[in-house]
Protein backbone atom coordinates (compact mmCIF):
# COMPACT_ATOMS: atom_id res chain seq x y z
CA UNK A 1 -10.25 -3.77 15.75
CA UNK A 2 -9.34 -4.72 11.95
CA UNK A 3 -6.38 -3.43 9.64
CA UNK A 4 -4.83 -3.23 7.00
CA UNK A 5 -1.05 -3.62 5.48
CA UNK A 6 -0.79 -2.00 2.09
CA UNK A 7 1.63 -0.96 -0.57
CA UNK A 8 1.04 2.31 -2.55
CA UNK A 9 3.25 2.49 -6.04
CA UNK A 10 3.84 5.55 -8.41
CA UNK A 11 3.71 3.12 -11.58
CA UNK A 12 4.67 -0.45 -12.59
CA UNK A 13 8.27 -0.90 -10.86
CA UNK A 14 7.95 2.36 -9.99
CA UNK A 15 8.83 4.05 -6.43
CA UNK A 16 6.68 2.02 -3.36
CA UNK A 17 5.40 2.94 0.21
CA UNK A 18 3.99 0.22 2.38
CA UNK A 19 1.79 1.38 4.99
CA UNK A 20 -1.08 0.44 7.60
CA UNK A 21 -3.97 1.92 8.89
CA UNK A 22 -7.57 1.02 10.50
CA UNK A 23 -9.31 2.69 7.32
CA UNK A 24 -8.46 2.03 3.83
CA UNK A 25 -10.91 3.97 2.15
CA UNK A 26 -9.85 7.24 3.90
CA UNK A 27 -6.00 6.02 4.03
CA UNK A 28 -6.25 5.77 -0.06
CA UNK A 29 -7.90 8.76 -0.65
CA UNK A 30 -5.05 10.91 1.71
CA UNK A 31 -2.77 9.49 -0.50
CA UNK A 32 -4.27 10.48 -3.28
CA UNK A 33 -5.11 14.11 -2.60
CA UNK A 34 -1.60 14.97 -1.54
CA UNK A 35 -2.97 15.69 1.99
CA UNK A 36 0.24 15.43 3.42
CA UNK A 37 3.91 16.45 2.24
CA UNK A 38 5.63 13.57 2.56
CA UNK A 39 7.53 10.52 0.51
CA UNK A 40 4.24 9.46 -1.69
CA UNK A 41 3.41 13.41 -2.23
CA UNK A 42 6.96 13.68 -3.20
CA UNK A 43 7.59 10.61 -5.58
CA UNK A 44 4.00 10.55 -7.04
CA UNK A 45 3.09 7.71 -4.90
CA UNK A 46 -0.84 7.55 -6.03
CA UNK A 47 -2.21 3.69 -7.08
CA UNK A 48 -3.39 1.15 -4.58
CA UNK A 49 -1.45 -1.81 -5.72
CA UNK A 50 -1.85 -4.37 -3.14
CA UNK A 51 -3.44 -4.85 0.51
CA UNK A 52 -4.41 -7.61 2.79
CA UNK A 53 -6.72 -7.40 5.67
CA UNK A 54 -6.06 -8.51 9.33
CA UNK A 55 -8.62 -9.27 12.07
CA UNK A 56 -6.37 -7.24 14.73
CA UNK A 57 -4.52 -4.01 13.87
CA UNK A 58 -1.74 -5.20 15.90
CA UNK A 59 -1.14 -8.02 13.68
CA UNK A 60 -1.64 -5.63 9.88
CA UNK A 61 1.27 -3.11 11.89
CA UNK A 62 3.17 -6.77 12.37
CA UNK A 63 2.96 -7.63 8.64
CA UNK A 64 4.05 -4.01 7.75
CA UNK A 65 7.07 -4.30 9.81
CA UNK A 66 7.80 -7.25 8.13
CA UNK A 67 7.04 -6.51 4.77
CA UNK A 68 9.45 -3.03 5.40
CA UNK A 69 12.15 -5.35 5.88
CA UNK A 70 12.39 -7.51 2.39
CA UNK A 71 14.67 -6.78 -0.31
CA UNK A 72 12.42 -4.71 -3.34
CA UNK A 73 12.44 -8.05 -5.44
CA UNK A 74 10.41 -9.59 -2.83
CA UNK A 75 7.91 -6.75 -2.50
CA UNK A 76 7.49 -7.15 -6.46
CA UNK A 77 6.88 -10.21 -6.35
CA UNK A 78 4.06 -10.02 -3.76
CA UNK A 79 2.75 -7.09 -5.76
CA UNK A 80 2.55 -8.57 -9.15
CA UNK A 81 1.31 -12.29 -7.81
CA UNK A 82 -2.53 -10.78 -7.47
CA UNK A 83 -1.93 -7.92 -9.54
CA UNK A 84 0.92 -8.53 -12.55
CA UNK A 85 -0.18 -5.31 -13.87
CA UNK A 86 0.05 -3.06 -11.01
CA UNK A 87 -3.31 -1.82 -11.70
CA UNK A 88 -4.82 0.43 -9.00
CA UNK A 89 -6.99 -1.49 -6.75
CA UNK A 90 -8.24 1.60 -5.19
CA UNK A 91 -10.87 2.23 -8.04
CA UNK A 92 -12.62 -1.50 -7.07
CA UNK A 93 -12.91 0.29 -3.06
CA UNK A 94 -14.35 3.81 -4.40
């Protein structure tokens, strides 16, 4: 079964959440309706800003581990090498 690692962001260098999840589409769109009360309800977490896709989920819930575990300035980096202006990717899925 396929996955994907993401990374949600309030605003350019703004507050992040890296997460996974089998559907992106429906993941995003949780996010985005405040369907849950939780840290990106709470900090305005809103714009897809980066994901990658994995053939297995097992290996997408490997890279999030990962990923969790870099300093911020690495994170940034990885953000703003496809997507320098932190534009929300989410409106090229919808």
């Amino acid at each position: 079964m396929p996955g994907y690692t993401y990374i949600m962001a309030s605003k350019l260098n703004g507050s992040i959440y890296i997460g996974v999840t089998k559907d992106l589409l429906r993941r995003v769109f949780e996010h985005k309706g405040n369907h849950e009360v939780c840290h990106t309800s709470k900090y305005n977490i809103h714009k897809l800003v980066y994901f990658e896709e994995h053939d297995q989920i097992l290996d997408a819930i490997e890279r999030e581990k990962q990923l969790k575990k870099w300093r911020r300035e690495k994170k940034i980096y990885l953000i703003e090498k496809d997507n320098p202006g932190w534009v929300d990717l989410s409106n090229e899925l919808f």
